[in-house]
N, C-alpha and C. Protein backbone atom coordinates (compact mmCIF):
# COMPACT_ATOMS: atom_id res chain seq x y z
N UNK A 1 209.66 5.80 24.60
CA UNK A 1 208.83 5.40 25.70
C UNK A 1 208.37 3.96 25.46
N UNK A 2 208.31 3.34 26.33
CA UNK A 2 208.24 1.46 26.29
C UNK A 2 207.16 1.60 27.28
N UNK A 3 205.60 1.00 26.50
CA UNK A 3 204.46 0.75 27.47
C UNK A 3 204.21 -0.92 27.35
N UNK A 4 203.79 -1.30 28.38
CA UNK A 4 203.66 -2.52 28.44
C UNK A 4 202.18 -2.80 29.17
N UNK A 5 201.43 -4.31 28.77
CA UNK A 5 200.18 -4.08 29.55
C UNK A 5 200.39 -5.68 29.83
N UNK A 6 199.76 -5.57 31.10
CA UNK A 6 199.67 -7.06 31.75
C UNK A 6 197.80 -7.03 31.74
N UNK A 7 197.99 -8.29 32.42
CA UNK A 7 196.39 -8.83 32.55
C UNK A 7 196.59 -9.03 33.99
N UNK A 8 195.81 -8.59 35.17
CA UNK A 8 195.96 -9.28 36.27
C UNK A 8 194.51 -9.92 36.13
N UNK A 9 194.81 -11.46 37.01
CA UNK A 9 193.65 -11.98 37.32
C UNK A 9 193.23 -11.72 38.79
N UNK A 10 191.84 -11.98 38.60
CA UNK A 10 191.28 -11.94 39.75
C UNK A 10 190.20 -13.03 40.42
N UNK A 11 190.01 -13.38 41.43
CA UNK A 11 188.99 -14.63 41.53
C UNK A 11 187.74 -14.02 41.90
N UNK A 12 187.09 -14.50 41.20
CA UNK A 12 185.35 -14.07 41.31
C UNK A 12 184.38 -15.16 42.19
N UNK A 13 185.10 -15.67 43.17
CA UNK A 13 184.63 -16.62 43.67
C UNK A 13 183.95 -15.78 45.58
N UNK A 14 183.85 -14.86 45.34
CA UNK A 14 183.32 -14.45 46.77
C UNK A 14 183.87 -15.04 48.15
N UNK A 15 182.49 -15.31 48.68
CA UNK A 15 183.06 -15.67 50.06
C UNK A 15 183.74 -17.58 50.50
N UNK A 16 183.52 -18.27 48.89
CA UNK A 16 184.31 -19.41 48.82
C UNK A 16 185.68 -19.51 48.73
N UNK A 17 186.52 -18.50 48.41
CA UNK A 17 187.76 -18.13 48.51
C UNK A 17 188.29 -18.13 49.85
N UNK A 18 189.59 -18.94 50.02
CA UNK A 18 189.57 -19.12 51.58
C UNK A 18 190.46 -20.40 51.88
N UNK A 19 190.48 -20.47 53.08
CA UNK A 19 191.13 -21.41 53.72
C UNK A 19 190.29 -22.03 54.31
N UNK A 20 189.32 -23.19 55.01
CA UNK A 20 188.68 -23.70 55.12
C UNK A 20 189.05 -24.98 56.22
N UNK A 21 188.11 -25.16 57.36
CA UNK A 21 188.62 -26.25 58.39
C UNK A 21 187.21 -27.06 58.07
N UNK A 22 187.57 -28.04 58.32
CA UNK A 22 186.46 -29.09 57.92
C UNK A 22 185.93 -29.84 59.75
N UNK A 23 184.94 -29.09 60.28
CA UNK A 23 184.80 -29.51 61.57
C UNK A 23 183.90 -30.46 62.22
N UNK A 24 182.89 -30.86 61.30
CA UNK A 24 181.82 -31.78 61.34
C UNK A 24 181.17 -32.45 60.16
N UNK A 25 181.09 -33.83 60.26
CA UNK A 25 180.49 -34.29 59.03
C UNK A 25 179.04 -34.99 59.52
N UNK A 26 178.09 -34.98 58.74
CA UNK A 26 176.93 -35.16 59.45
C UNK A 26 176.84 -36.48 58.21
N UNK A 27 176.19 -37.36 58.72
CA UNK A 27 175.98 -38.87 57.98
C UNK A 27 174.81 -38.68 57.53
N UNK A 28 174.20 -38.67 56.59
CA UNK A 28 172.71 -38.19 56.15
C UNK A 28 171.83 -39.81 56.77
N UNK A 29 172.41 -40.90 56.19
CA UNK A 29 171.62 -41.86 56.04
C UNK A 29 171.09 -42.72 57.62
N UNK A 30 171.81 -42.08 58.35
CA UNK A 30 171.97 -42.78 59.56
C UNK A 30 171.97 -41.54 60.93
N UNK A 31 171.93 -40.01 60.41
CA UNK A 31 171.62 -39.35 61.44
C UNK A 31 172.90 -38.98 62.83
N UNK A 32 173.70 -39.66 61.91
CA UNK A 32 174.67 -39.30 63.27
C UNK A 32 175.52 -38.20 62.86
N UNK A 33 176.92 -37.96 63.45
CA UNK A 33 177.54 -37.24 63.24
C UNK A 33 179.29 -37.12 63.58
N UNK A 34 180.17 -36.31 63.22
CA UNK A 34 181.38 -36.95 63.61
C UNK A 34 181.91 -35.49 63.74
N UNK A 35 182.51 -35.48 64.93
CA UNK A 35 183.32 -34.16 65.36
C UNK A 35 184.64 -33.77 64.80
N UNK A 36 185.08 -33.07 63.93
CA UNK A 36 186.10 -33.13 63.59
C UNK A 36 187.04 -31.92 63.76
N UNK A 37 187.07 -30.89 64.93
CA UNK A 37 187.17 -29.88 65.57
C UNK A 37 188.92 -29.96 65.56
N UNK A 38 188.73 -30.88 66.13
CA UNK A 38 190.47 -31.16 66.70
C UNK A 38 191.12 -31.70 65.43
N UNK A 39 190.72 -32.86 64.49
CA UNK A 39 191.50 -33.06 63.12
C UNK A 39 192.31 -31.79 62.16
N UNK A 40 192.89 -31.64 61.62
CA UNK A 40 193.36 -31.33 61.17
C UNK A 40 192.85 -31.20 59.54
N UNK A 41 191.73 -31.33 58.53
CA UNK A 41 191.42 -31.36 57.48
C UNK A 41 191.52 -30.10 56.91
N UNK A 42 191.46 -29.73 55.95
CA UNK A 42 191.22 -28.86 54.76
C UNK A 42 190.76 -28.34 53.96
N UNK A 43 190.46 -27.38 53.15
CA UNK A 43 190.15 -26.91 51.42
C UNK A 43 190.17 -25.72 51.50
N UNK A 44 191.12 -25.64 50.56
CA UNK A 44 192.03 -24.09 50.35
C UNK A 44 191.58 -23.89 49.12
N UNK A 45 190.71 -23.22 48.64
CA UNK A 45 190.03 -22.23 47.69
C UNK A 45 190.51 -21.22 46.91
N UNK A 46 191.54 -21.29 45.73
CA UNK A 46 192.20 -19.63 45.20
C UNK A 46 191.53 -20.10 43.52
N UNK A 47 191.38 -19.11 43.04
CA UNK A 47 190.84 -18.92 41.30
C UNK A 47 190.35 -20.22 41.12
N UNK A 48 190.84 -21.25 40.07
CA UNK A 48 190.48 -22.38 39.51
C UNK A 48 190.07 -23.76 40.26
N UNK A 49 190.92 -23.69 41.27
CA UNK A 49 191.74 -24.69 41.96
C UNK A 49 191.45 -24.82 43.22
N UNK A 50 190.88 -26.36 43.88
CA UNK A 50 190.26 -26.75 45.59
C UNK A 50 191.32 -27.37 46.08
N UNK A 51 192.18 -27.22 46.71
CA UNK A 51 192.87 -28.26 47.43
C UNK A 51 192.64 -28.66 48.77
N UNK A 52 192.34 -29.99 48.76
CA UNK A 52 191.94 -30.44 50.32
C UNK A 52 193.05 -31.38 51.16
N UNK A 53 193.39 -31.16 51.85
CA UNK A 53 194.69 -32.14 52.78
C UNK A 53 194.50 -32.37 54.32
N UNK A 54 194.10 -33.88 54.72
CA UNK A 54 194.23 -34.12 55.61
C UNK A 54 195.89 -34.09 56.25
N UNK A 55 196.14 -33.33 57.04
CA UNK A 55 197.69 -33.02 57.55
C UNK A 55 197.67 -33.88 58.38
N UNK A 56 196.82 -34.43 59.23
CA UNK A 56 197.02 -35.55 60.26
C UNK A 56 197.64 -37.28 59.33
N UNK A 57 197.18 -36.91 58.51
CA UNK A 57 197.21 -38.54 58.01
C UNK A 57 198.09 -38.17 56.36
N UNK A 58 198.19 -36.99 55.93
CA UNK A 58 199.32 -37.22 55.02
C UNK A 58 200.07 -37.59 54.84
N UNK A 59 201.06 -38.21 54.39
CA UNK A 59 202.18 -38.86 54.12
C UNK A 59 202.97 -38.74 52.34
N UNK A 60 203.66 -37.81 52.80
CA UNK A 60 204.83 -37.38 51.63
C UNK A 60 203.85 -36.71 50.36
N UNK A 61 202.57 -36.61 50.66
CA UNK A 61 202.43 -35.05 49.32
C UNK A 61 201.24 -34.17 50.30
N UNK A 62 200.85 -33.29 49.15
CA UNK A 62 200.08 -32.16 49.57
C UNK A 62 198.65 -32.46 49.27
N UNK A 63 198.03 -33.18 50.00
CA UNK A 63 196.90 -33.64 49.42
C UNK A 63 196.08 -33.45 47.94
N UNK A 64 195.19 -33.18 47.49
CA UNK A 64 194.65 -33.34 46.19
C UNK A 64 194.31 -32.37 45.94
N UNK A 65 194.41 -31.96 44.39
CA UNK A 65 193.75 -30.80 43.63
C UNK A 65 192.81 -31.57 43.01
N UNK A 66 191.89 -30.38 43.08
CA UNK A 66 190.54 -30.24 42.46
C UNK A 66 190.09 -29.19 41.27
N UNK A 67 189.48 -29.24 40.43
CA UNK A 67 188.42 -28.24 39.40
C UNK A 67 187.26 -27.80 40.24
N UNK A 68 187.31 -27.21 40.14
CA UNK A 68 185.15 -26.70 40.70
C UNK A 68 184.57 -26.11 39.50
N UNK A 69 183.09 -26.02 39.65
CA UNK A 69 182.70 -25.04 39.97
C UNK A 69 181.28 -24.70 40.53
N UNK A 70 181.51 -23.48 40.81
CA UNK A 70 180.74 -22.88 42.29
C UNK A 70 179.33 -21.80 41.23
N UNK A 71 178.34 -22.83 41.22
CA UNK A 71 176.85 -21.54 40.53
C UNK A 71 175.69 -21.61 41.27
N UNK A 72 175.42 -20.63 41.90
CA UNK A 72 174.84 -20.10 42.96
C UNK A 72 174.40 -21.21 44.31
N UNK A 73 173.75 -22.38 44.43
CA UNK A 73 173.68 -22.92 45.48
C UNK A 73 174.49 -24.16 45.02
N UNK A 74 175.47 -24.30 44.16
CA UNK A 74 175.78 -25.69 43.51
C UNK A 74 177.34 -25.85 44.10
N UNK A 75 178.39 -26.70 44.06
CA UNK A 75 179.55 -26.56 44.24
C UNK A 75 179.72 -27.99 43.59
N UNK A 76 180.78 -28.09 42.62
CA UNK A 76 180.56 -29.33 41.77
C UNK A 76 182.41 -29.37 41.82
N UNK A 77 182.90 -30.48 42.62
CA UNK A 77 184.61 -31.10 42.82
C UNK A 77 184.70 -32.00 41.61
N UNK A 78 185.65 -32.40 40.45
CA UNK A 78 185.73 -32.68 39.65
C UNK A 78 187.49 -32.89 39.05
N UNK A 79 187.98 -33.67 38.56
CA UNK A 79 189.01 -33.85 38.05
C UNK A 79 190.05 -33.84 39.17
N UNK A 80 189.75 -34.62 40.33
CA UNK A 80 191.48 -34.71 41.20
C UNK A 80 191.83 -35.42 40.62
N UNK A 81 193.36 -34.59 41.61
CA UNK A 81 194.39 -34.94 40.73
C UNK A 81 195.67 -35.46 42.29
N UNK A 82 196.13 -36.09 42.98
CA UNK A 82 197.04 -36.18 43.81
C UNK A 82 197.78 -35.31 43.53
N UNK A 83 198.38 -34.38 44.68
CA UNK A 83 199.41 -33.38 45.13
C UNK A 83 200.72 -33.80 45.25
N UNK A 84 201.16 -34.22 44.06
CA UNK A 84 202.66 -35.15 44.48
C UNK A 84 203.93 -34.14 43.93
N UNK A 85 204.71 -33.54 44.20
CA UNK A 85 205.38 -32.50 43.81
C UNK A 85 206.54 -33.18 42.89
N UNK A 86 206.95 -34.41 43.72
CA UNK A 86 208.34 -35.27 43.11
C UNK A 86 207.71 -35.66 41.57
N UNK A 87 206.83 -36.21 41.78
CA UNK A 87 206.42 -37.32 40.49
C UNK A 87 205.06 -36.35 39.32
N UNK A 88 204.63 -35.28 39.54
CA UNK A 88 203.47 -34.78 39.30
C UNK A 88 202.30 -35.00 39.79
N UNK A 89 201.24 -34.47 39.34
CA UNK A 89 200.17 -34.58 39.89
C UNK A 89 199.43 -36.00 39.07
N UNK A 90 199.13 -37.01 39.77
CA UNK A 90 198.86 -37.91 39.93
C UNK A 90 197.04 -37.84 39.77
N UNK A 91 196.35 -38.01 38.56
CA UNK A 91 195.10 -38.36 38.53
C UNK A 91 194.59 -39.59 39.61
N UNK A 92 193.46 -38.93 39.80
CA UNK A 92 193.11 -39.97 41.11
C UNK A 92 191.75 -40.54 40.43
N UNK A 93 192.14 -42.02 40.95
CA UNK A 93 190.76 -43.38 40.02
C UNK A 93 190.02 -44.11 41.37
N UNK A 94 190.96 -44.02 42.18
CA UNK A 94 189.93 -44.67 43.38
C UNK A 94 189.40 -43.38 45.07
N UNK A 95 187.62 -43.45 44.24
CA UNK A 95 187.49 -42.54 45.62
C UNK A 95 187.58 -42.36 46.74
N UNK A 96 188.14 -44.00 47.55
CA UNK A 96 187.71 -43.93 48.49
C UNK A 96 189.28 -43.26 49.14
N UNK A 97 190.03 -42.42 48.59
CA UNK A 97 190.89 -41.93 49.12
C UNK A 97 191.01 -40.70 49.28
N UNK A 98 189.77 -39.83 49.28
CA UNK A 98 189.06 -38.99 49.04
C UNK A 98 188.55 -38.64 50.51
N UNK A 99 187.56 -39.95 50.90
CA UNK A 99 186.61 -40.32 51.44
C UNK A 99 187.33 -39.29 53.32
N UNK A 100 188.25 -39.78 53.38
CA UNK A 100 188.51 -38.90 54.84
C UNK A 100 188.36 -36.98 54.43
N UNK A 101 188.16 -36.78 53.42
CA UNK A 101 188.56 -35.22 53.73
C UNK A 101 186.88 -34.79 53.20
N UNK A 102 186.05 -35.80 53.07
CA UNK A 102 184.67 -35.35 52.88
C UNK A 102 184.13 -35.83 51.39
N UNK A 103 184.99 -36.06 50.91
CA UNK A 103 184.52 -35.96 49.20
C UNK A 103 184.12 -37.61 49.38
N UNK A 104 182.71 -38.12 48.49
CA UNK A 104 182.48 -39.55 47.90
C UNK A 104 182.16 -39.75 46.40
N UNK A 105 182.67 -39.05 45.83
CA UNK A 105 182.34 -39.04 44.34
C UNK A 105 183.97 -38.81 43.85
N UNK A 106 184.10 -39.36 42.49
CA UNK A 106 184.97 -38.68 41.40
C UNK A 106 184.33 -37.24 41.15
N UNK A 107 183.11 -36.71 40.44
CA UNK A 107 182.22 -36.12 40.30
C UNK A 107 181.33 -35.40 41.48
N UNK A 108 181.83 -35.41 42.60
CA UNK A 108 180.68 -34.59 43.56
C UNK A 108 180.10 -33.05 43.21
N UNK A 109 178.99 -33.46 43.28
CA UNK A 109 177.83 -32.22 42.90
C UNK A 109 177.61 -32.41 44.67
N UNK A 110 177.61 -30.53 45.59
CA UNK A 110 177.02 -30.31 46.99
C UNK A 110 176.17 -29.52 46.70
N UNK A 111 175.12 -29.22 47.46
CA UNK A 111 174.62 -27.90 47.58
C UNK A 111 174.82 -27.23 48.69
N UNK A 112 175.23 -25.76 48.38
CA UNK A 112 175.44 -24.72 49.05
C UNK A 112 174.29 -24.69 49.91
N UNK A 113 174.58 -24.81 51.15
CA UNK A 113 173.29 -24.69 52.37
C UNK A 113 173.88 -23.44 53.09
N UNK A 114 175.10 -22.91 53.26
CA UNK A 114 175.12 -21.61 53.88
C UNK A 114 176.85 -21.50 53.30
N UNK A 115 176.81 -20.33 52.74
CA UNK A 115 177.98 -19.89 52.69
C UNK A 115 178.25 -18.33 53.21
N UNK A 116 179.19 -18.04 54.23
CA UNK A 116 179.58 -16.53 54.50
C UNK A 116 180.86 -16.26 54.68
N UNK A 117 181.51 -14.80 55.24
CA UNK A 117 183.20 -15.38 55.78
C UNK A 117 183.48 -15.93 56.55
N UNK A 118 182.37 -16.30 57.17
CA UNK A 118 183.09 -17.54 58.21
C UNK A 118 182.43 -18.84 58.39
N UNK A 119 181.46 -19.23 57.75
CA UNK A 119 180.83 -20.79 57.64
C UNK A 119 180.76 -21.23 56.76
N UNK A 120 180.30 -22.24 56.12
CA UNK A 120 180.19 -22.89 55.20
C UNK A 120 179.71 -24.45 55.59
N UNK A 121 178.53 -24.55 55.04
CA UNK A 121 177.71 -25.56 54.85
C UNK A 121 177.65 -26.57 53.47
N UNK A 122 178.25 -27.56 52.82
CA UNK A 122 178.33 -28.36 52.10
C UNK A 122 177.02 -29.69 51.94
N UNK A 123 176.17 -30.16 50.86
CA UNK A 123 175.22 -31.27 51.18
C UNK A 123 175.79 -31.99 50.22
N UNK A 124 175.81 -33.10 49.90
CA UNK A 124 175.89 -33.82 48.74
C UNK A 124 174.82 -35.21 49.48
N UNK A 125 174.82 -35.96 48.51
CA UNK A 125 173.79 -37.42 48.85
C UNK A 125 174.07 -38.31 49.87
N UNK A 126 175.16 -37.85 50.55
CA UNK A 126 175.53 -38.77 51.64
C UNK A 126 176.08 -38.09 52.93
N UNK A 127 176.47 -36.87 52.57
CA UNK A 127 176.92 -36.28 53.81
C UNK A 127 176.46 -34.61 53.51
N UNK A 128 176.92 -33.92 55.13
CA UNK A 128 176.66 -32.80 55.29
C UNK A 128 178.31 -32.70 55.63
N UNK A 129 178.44 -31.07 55.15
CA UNK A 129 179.95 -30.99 55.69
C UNK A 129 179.75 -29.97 56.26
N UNK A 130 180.09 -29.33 57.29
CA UNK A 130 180.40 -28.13 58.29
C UNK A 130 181.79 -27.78 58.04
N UNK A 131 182.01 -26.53 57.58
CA UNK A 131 183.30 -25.20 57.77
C UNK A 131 183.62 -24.56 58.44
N UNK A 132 184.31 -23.97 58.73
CA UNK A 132 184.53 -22.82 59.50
C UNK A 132 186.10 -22.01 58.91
N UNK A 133 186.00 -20.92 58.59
CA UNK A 133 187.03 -20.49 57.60
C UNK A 133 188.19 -19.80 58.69
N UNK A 134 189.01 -20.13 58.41
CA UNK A 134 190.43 -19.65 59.45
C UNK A 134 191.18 -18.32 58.39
């Protein structure tokens, strides 16, 4: 008799697990706001790993991986990396390429202002981000 044991993993990440549309960004410093309903943005949420991709404005990779992590009202993006399949994943040094899919930090620390299965509220020091999970 031949027994064998695997490990399955599992993600303990609740209702942040997901597919994620990025539909409004709210400008903290200035009060305005930007509709982003019709764009096309991202962040796809499985175990370790955030990937965010503007599909409107990509050009030849899969937008960026991310590290998190997610402790109770905190959500902390950390270590992208460019989504380049040909060449590898490509550490990323300048943020402002970031900057369209919501992120302004190398390091962004948000706070969780509402998370459920279907919203999601993002704060960090400069913006508000609005979700809506597909």
């Amino acid at each position: 008799m031949l027994l064998t044991s695997c490990e399955i993993e599992t993600s303990d990440n609740g209702d942040l697990d997901g597919y994620w549309h990025l539909v409004r960004i709210d400008t903290l410093t200035t009060g305005r706001s930007g509709d982003l309903s019709e764009a096309r943005v991202f962040w796809g949420v499985q175990m370790h790993l955030m990937q965010a991709v503007d599909h409107d404005h990509d050009s030849g990779h899969y937008g960026y991986l991310f590290n998190f992590d997610h402790k109770g009202q905190t959500l902390r993006l950390y270590n992208a990396h460019k989504h380049e399949r040909s060449e590898g994943d490509i550490l990323v040094e300048d943020v402002e390429v970031l900057a369209p899919l919501g992120i302004n930090a190398l390091d962004d620390l948000f706070t969780v202002e509402k998370l459920n299965g279907n919203e999601m509220v993002l704060k960090d020091d400069s913006f508000r981000l609005w979700f809506e999970k597909m």
